[in-house]
Every structure is written in structure tokens, then in C-alpha cells.
C-alpha atoms as a PDB file:
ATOM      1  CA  UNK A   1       3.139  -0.928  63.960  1.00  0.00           C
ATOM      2  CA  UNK A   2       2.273  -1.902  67.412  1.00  0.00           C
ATOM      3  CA  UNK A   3       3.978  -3.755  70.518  1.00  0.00           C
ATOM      4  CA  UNK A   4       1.347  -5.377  72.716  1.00  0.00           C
ATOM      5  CA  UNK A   5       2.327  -5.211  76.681  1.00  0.00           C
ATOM      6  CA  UNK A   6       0.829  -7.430  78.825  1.00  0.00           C
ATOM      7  CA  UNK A   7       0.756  -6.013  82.250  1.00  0.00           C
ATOM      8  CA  UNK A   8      -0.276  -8.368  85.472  1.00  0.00           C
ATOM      9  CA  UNK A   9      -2.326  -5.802  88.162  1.00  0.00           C
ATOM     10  CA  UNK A  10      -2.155  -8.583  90.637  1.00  0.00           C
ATOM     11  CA  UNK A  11       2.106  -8.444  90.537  1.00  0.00           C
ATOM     12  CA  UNK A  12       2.214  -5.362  89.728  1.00  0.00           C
ATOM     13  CA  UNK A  13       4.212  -6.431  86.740  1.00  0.00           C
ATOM     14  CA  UNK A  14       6.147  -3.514  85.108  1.00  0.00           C
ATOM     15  CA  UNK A  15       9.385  -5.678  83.414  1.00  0.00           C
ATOM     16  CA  UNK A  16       7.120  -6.050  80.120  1.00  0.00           C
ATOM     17  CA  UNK A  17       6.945  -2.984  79.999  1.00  0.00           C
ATOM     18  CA  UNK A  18      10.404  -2.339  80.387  1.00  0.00           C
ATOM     19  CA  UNK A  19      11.210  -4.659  77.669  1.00  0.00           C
ATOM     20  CA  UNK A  20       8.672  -3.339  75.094  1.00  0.00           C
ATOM     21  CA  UNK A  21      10.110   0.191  75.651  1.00  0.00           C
ATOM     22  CA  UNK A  22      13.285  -0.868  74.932  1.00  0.00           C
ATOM     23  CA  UNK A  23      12.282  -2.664  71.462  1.00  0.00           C
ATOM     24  CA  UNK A  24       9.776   0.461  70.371  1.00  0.00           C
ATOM     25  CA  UNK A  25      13.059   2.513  70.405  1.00  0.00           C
ATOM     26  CA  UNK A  26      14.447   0.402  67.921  1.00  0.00           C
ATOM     27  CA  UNK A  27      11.465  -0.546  65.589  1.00  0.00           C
ATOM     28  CA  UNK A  28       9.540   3.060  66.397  1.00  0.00           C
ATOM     29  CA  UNK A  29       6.122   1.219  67.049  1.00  0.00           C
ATOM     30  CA  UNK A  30       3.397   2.312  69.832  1.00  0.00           C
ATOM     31  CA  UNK A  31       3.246   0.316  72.807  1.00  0.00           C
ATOM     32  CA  UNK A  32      -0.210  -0.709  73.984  1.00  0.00           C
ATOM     33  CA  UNK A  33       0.013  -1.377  77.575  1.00  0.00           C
ATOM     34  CA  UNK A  34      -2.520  -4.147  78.040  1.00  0.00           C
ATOM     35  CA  UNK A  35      -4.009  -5.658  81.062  1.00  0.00           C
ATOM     36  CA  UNK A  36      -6.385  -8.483  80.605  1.00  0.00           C
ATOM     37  CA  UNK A  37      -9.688  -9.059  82.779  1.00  0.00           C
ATOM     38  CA  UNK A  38     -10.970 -12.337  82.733  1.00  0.00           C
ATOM     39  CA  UNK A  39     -14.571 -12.771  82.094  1.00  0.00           C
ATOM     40  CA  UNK A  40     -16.496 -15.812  82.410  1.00  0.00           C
ATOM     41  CA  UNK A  41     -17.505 -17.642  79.468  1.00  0.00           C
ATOM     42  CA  UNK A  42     -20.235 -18.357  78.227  1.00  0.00           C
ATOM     43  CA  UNK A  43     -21.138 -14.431  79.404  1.00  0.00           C
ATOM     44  CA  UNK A  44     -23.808 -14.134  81.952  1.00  0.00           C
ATOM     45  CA  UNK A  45     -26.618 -12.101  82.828  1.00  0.00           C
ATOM     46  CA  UNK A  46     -25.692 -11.494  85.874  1.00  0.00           C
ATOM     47  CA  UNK A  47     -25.995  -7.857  87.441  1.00  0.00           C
ATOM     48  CA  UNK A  48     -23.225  -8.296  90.532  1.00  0.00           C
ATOM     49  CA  UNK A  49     -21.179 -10.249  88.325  1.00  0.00           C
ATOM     50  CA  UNK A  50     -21.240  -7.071  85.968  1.00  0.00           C
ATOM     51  CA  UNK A  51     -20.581  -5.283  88.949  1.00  0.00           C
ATOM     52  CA  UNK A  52     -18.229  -6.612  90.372  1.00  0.00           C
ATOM     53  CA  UNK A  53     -16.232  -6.629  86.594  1.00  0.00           C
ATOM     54  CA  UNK A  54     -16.617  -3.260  86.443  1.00  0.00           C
ATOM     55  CA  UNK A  55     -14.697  -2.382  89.641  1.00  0.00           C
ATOM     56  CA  UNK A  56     -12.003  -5.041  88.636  1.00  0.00           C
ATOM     57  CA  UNK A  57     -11.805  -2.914  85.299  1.00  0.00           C
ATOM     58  CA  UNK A  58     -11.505   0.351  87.284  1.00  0.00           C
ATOM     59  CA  UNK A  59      -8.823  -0.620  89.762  1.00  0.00           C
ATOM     60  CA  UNK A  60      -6.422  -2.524  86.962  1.00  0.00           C
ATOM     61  CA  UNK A  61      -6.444   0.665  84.735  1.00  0.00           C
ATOM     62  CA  UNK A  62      -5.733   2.742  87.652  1.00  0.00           C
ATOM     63  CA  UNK A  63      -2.940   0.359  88.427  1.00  0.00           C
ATOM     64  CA  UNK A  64      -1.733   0.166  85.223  1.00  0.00           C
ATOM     65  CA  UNK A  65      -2.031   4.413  84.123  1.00  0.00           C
ATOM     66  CA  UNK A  66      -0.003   4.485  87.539  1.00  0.00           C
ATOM     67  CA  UNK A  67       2.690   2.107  86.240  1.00  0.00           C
ATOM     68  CA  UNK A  68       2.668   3.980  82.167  1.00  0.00           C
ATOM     69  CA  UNK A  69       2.960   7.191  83.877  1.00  0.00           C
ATOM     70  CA  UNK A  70       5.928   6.202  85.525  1.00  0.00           C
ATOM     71  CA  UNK A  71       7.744   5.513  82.499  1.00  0.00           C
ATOM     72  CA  UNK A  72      10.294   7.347  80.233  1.00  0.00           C
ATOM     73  CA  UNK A  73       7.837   9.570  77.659  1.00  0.00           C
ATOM     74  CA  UNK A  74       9.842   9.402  74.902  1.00  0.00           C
ATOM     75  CA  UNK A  75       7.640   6.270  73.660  1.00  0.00           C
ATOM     76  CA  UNK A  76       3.909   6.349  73.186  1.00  0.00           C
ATOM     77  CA  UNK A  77       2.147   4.105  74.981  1.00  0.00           C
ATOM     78  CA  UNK A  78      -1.470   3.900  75.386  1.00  0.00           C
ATOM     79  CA  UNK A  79      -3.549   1.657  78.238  1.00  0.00           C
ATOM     80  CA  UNK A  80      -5.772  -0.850  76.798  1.00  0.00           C
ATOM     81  CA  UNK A  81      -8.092  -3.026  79.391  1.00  0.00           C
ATOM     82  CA  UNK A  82      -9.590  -5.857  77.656  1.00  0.00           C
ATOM     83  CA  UNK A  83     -12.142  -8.298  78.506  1.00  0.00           C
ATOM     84  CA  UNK A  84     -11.259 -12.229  77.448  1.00  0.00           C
ATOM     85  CA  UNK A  85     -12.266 -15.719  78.618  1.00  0.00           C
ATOM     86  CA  UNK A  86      -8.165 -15.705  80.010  1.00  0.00           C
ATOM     87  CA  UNK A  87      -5.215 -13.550  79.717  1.00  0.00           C
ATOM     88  CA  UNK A  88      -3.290 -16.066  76.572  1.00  0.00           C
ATOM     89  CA  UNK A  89      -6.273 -15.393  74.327  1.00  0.00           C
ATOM     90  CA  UNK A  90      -6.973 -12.004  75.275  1.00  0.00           C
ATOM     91  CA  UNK A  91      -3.314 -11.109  74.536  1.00  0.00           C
ATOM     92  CA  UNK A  92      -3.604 -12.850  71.014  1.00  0.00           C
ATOM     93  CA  UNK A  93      -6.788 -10.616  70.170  1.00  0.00           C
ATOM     94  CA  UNK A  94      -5.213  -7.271  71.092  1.00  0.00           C
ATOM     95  CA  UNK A  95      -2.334  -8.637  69.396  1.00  0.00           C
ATOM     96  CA  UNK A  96      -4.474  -9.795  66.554  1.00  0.00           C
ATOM     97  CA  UNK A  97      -6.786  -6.565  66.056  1.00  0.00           C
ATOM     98  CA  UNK A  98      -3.968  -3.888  66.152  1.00  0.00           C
ATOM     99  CA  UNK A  99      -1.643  -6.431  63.607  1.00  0.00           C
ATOM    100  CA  UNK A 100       1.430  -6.147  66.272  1.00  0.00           C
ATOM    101  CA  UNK A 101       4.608  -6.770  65.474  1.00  0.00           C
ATOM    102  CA  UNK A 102       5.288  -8.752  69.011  1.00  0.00           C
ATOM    103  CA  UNK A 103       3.497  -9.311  72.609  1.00  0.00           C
ATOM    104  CA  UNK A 104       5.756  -8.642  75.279  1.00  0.00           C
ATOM    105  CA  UNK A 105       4.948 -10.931  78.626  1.00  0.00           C
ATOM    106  CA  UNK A 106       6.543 -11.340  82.076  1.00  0.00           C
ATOM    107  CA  UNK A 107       8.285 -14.395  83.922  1.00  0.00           C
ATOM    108  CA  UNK A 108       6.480 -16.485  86.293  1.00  0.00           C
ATOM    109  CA  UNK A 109       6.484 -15.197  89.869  1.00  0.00           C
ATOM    110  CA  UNK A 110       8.276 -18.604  90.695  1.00  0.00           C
ATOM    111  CA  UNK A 111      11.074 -17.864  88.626  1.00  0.00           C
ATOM    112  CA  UNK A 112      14.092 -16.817  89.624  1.00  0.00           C
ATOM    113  CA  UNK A 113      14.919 -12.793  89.813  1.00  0.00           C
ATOM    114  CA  UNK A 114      16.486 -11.851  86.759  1.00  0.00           C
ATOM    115  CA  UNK A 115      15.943 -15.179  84.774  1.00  0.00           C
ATOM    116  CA  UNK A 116      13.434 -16.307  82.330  1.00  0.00           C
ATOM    117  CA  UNK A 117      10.384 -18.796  83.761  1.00  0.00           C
ATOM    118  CA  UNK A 118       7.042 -19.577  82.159  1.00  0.00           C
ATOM    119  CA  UNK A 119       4.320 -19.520  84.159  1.00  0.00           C
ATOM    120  CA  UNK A 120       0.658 -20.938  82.929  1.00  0.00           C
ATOM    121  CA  UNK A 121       0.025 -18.145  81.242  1.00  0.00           C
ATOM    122  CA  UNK A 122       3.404 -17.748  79.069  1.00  0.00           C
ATOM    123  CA  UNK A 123       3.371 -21.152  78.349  1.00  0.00           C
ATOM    124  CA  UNK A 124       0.104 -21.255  76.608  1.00  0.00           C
ATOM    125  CA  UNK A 125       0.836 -18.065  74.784  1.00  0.00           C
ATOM    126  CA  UNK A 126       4.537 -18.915  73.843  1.00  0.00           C
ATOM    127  CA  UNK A 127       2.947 -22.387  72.226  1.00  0.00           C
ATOM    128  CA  UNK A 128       0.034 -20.255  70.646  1.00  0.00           C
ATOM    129  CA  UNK A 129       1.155 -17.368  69.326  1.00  0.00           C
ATOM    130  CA  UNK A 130       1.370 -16.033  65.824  1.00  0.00           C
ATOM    131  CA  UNK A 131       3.477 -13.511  66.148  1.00  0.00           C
ATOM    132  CA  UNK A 132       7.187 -13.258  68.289  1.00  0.00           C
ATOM    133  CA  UNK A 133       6.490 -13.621  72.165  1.00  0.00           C
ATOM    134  CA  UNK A 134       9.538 -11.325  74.019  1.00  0.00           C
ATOM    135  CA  UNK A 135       9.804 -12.528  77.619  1.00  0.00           C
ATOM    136  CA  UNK A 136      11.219 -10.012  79.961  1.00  0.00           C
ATOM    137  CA  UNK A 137      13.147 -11.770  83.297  1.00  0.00           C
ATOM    138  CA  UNK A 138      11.523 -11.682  86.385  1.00  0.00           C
ATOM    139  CA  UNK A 139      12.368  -8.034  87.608  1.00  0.00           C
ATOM    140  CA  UNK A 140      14.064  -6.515  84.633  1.00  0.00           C
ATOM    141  CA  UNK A 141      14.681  -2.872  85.774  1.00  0.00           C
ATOM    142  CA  UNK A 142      13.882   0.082  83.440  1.00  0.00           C
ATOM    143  CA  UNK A 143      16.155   1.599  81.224  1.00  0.00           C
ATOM    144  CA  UNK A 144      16.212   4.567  78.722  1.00  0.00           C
ATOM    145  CA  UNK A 145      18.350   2.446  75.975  1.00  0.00           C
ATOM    146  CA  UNK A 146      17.423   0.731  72.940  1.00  0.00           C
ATOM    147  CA  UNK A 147      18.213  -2.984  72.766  1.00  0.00           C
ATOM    148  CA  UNK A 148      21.672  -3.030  71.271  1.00  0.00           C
ATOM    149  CA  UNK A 149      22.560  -6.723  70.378  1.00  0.00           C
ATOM    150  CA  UNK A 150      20.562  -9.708  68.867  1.00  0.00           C
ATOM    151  CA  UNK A 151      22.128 -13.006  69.934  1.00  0.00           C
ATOM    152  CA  UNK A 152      20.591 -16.038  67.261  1.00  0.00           C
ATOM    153  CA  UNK A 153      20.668 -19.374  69.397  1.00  0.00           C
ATOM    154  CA  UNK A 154      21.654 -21.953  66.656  1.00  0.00           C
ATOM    155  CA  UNK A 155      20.572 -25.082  66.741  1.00  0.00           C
ATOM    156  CA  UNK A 156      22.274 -26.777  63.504  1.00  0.00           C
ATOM    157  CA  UNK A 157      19.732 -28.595  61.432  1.00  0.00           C
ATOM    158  CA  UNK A 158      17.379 -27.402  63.949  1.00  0.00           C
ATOM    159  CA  UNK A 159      17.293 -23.967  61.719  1.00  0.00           C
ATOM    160  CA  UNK A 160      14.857 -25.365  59.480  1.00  0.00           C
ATOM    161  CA  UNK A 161      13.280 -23.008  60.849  1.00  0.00           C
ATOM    162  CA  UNK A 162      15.290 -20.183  58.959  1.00  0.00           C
ATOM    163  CA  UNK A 163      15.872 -17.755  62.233  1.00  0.00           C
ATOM    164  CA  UNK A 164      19.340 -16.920  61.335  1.00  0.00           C
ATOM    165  CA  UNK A 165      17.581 -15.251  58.262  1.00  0.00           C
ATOM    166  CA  UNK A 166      14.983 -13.399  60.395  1.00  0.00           C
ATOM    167  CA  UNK A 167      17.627 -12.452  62.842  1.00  0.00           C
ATOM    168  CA  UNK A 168      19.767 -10.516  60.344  1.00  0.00           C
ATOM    169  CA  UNK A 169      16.365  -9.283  58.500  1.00  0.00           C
ATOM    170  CA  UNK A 170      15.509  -7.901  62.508  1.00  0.00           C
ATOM    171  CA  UNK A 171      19.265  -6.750  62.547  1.00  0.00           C
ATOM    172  CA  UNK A 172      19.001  -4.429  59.898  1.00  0.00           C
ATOM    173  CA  UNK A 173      15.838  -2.868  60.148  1.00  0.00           C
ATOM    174  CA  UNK A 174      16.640  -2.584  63.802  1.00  0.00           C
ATOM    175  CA  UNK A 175      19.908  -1.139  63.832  1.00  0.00           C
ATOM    176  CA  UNK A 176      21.244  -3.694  66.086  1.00  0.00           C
ATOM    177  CA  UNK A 177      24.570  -5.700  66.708  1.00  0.00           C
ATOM    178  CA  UNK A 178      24.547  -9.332  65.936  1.00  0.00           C
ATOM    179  CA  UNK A 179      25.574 -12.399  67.636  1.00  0.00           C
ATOM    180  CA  UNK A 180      25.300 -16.520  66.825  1.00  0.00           C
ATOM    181  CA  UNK A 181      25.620 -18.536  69.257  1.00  0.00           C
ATOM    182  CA  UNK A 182      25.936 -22.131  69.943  1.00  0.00           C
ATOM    183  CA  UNK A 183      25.428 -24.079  72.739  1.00  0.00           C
ATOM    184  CA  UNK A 184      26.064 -27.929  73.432  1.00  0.00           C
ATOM    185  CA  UNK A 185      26.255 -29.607  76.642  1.00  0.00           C
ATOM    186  CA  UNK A 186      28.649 -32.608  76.641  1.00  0.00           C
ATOM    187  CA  UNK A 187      28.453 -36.015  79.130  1.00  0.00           C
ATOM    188  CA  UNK A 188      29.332 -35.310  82.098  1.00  0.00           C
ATOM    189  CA  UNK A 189      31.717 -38.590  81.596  1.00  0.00           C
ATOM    190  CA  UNK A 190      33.633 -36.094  79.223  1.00  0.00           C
ATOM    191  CA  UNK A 191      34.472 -33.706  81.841  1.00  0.00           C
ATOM    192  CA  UNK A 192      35.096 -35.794  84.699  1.00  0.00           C
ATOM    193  CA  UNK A 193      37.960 -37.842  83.004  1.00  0.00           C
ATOM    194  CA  UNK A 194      36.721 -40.686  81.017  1.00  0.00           C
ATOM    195  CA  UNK A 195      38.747 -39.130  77.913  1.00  0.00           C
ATOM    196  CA  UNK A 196      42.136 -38.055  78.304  1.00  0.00           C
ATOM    197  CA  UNK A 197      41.885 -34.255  78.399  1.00  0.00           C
ATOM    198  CA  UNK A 198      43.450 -33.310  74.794  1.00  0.00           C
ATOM    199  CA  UNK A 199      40.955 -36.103  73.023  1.00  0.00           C
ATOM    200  CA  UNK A 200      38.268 -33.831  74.666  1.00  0.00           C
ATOM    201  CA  UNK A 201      39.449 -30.444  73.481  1.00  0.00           C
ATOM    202  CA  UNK A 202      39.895 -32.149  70.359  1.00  0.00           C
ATOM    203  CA  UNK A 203      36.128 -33.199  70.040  1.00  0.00           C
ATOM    204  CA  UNK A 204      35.156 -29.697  71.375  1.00  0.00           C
ATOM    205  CA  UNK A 205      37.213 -27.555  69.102  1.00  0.00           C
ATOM    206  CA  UNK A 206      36.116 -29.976  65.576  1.00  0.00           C
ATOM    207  CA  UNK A 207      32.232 -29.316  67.160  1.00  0.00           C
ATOM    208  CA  UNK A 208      33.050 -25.712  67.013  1.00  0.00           C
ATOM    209  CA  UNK A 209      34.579 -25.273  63.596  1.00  0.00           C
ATOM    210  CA  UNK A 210      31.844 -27.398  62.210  1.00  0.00           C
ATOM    211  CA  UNK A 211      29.071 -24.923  63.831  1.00  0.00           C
ATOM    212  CA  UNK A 212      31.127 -21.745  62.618  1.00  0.00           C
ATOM    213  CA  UNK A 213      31.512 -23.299  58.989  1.00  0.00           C
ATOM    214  CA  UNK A 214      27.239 -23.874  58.866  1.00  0.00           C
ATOM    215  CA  UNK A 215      26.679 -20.968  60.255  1.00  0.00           C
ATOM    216  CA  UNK A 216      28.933 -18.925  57.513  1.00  0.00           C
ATOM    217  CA  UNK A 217      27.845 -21.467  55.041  1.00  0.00           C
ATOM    218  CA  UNK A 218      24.316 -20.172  55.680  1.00  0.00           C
ATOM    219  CA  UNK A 219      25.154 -15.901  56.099  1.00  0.00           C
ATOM    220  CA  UNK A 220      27.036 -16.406  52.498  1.00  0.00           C
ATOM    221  CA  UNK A 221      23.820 -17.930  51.224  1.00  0.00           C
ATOM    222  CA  UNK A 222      21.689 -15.053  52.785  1.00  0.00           C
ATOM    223  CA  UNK A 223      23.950 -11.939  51.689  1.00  0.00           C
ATOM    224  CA  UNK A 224      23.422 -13.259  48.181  1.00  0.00           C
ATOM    225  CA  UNK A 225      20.337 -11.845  48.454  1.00  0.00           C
ATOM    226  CA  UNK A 226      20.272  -9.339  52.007  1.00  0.00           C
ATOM    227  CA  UNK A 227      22.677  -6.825  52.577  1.00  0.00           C
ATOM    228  CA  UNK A 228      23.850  -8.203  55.966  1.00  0.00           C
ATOM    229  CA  UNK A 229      25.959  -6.683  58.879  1.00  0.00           C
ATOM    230  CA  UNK A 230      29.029  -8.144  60.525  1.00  0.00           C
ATOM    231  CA  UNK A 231      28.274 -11.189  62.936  1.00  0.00           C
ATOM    232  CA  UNK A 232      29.810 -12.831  65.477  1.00  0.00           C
ATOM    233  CA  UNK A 233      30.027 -16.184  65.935  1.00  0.00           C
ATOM    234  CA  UNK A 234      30.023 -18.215  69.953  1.00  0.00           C
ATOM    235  CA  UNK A 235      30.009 -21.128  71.551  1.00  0.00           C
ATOM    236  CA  UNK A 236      29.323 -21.906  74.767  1.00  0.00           C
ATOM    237  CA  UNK A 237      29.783 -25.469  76.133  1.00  0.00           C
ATOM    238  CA  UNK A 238      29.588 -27.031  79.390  1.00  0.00           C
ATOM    239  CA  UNK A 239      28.572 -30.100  81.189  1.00  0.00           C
ATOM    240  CA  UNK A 240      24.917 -28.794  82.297  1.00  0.00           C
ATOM    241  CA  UNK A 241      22.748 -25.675  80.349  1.00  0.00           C
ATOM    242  CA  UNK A 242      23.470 -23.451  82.838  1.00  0.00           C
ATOM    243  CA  UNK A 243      27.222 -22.782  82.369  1.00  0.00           C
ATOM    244  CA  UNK A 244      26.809 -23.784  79.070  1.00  0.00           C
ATOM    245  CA  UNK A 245      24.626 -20.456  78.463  1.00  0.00           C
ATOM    246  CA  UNK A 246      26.666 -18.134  80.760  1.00  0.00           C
ATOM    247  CA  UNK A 247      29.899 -19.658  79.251  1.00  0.00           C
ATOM    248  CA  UNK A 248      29.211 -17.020  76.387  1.00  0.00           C
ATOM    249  CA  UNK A 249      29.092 -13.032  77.604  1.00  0.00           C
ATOM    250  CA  UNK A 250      26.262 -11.328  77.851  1.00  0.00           C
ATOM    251  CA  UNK A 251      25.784  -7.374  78.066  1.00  0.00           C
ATOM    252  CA  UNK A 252      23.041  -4.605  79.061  1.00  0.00           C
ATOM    253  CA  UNK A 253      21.159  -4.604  76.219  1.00  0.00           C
ATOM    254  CA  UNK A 254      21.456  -8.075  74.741  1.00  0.00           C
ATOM    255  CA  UNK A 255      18.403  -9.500  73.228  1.00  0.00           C
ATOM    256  CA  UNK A 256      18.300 -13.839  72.672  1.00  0.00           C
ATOM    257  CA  UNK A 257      16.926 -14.946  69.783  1.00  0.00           C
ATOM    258  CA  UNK A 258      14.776 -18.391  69.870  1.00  0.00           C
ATOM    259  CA  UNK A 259      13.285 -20.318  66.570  1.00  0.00           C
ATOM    260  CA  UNK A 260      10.187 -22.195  67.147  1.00  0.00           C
ATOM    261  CA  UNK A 261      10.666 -25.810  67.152  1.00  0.00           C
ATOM    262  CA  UNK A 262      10.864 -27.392  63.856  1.00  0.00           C
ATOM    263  CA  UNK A 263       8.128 -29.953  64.498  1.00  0.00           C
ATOM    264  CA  UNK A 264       5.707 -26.984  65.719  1.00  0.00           C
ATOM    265  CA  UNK A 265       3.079 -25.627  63.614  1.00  0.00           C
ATOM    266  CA  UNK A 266       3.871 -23.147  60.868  1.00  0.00           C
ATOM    267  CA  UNK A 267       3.280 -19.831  61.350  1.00  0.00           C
ATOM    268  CA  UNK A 268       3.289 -20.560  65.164  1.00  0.00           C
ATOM    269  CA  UNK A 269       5.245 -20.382  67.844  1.00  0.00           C
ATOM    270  CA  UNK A 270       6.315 -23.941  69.089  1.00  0.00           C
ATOM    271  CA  UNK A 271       9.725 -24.337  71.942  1.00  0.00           C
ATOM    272  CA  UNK A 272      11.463 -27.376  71.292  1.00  0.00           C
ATOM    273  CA  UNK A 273      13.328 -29.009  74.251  1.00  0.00           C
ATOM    274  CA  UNK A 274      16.855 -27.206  73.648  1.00  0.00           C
ATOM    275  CA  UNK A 275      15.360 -24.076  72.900  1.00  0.00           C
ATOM    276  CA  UNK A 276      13.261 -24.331  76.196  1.00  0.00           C
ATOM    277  CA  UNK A 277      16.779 -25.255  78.413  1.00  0.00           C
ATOM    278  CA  UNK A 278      18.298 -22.906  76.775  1.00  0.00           C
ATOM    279  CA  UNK A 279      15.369 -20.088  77.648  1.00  0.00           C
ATOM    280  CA  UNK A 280      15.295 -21.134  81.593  1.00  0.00           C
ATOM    281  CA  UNK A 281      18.914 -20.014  82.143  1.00  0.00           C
ATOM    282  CA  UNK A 282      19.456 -17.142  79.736  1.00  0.00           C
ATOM    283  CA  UNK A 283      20.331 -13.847  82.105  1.00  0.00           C
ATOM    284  CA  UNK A 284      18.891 -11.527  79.139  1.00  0.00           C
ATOM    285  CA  UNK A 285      15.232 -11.509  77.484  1.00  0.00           C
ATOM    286  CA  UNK A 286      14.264 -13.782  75.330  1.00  0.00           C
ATOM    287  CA  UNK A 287      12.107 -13.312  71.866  1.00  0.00           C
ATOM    288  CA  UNK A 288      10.410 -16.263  70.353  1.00  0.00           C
ATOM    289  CA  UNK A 289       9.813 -15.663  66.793  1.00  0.00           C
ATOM    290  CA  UNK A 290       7.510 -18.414  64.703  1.00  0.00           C
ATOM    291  CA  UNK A 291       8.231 -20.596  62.406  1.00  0.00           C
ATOM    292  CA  UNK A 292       8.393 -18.857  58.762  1.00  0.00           C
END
């Protein structure tokens, strides 16, 4: 199977390809490192413009051949520079034509370094895609390790969506550690005093045995029928997403798990508001996966 890597010559964005290094070592696919030129459309018969496409061509490959060769060998990667009316679609036709198991984008320039951000171009494909979307933070340095943990952000009914049973499916054929977590953010009312402290523990701690008894509720169901690993089970809460998300530990290695919004599309890709929050402050990369 293959990993599609989109690569941005203009940023000289190498964290993608970071990322999708670090997944091919656990699911032994080929990386195709991708860089999309954007053609007009309809296509014109235009001799400078064909020119001028032709040098754009030229310089990304040589930028992005610069960036491959600077990478660990010990996954094969090939350079792909494709022609598309914009960099979403022409991301979903490599993807599409060599039947890859994921596309691996960037952050947004705007974003903050090491954190997740969709730009234009992420946003369109995260909302498009058939296939997971992994999102590498902005500046996520190269490393010669596989990922080493899947972390399944639950969302409760919200798992309609069935990703704690693709996360432990992903578990085992990757060889990977996994994690559930929960997150809730609570009134700020709560935490500045309105309740006397003990009634809020209270309210906390029943919210957390009620998420760890779905949650096991749901892995007893699925090793009925998948031979599943141990799992861990967090929760992170806090008054605002932020500390809410780094309230559970993270470490080198850690890959979070998103489901596609339950009101999305099937077979899509489709971030619901939580899952979204919860995306903008995560301090690891993020995969999307679609709704089954």
C-alpha cells in the first residue's frame, strides 16, 4: 500500500514527510512524496503559460528530491509532481490512483509551532477526503522511530462513528500501544466556586466512571469478535480545551486518533465541532479517519 505526502515547495514543508515516515515504519507502505502544481482550469492553449508550468514543475521537484534525499533511507519514497486545478483535489487523485492507505498534510503557516492548524488547503481536504487525513504540527522534526501509541479521542455517543473499533483494528496490524481518551470541558462557573468544591469532584469523578464503563462496555463487545490489546483509558478535563487536552500526557511518538463527525457523509471525512477543538490544541499529530 501507499502513503501519499503532500509536500508545499513554497514553505519548504518537510513535517509531512516526517510524519508519513514515521507511519510507513509501522504499516510497511511506500511513501509518495507529492507536490502539487496548480494548473488553470479549463486548460489553455497557451505557449508561455506552458512555459512558464514547466519551470514551476522543474524547480518544485528539485526542491522536493532535495528535501527526500535528506531523509532516513530505510523507507522508500518516490517524488511524484502532479498537475491539478488545486492542491485538495490533486492530493485526492494521487491518493485515489495509487489506492493509499492515508494522505499525510502539513499545518497552516499561521499555526502555532508544534500545534495542529488548518489552513485552506487542509480544511478542504480534511472535509473531502475518502481516506484518513494525518496532519503533522507545524515544524514536527524528523525522527528515525515508528509511531508508538494510538490515542482514540472518545466522544460518547459521538462514536457512532465506530473509531474505537478502527483504532484497535489500526492497533494491531500496526503494532502500536493504545490509549482512550476523554475530554470534557466544564463551566467555568464550576471551577471558579459556584459549587462547593467536593459537589464538583463529585460530578467529575461520576463523568469519568461513566466514560470508562462505555468505553469497556464497547472493547468487551469488540474482543468478541477482534483479538484486542491492552488499553488505557484517560480523561482530561478542564475549564477551556486547551488544558483540557494537555491535562492527559502525551509522549514522542503519540499518534491522536479523530472520528469524522457523525452527521458527515459516509465514507468521508467530516470534523465535528469537539473533534475540531480538540485538533487545534493537541501537541502530537493528528489522523482523521472517515466515517465507516
Amino acid at each position: 500500500m501507499t502513503i501519499v505526502a503532500g509536500f508545499s515547495a513554497s514553505r519548504q514543508g518537510s513535517a509531512p514527510l516526517h510524519l508519513a515516515a514515521e507511519l510507513a515504519r509501522c504499516t510497511f507502505d511506500r511513501i509518495i512524496a507529492a507536490a502539487i502544481v496548480e494548473r488553470p482550469w479549463p486548460p489553455r492553449d497557451d505557449p508561455v503559460e506552458k512555459e512558464y508550468l514547466h519551470y514551476l514543475t522543474l524547480q518544485v521537484r528539485t526542491s522536493l528530491e532535495r528535501v527526500v534525499g535528506e531523509m532516513s533511507g530505510d523507507v522508500e519514497t518516490s517524488v511524484v509532481v502532479h498537475k491539478s486545478a488545486s492542491v485538495p483535489e490533486g492530493l485526492t487523485e494521487l491518493a485515489t490512483h495509487h489506492r493509499a492507505e492515508a494522505v499525510v498534510v502539513g499545518s497552516s503557516s499561521s499555526g502555532l509551532l508544534g500545534r495542529v492548524a488548518l489552513g485552506s488547503v487542509t480544511d478542504r481536504l480534511v472535509h473531502t477526503a475518502a481516506v484518513p487525513v494525518a496532519i503533522a504540527p507545524r515544524g514536527y522534526p524528523t525522527s528515525r522511530e515508528p509511531i508508538r501509541r494510538l490515542t482514540v479521542a472518545y466522544g460518547g455517543h459521538a462514536d457512532a462513528v465506530r473509531l474505537i473499533e478502527t483504532a484497535v483494528e489500526l492497533a494491531v496490524r500496526w503494532s502500536v500501544r493504545l490509549r482512550i481518551a476523554s475530554f470534557s470541558v466544564r463551566p467555568v462557573a464550576v471551577f471558579g466556586g459556584s459549587f462547593e468544591p467536593s459537589a464538583e469532584s463529585l460530578v467529575v469523578e461520576q463523568w469519568s466512571k461513566r466514560t470508562e464503563e462505555e468505553v469497556t462496555r464497547q472493547l468487551d463487545d469488540i474482543r468478541a469478535r477482534i483479538a484486542t490489546p491492552d488499553v488505557d483509558v484517560v480523561v482530561g478535563v478542564s475549564h477551556d480545551w486547551r488544558e483540557a487536552v494537555e491535562n492527559v500526557a502525551w509522549e514522542p511518538g503519540d499518534l491522536l486518533l479523530l472520528g469524522s463527525g457523525a452527521a458527515g457523509p459516509s465514507a468521508q471525512v467530516f470534523l465535528g465541532s469537539a473533534a475540531a477543538k480538540i485538533l487545534r490544541h493537541s501537541p502530537v499529530p493528528v489522523m482523521i479517519v472517515p466515517k465507516r
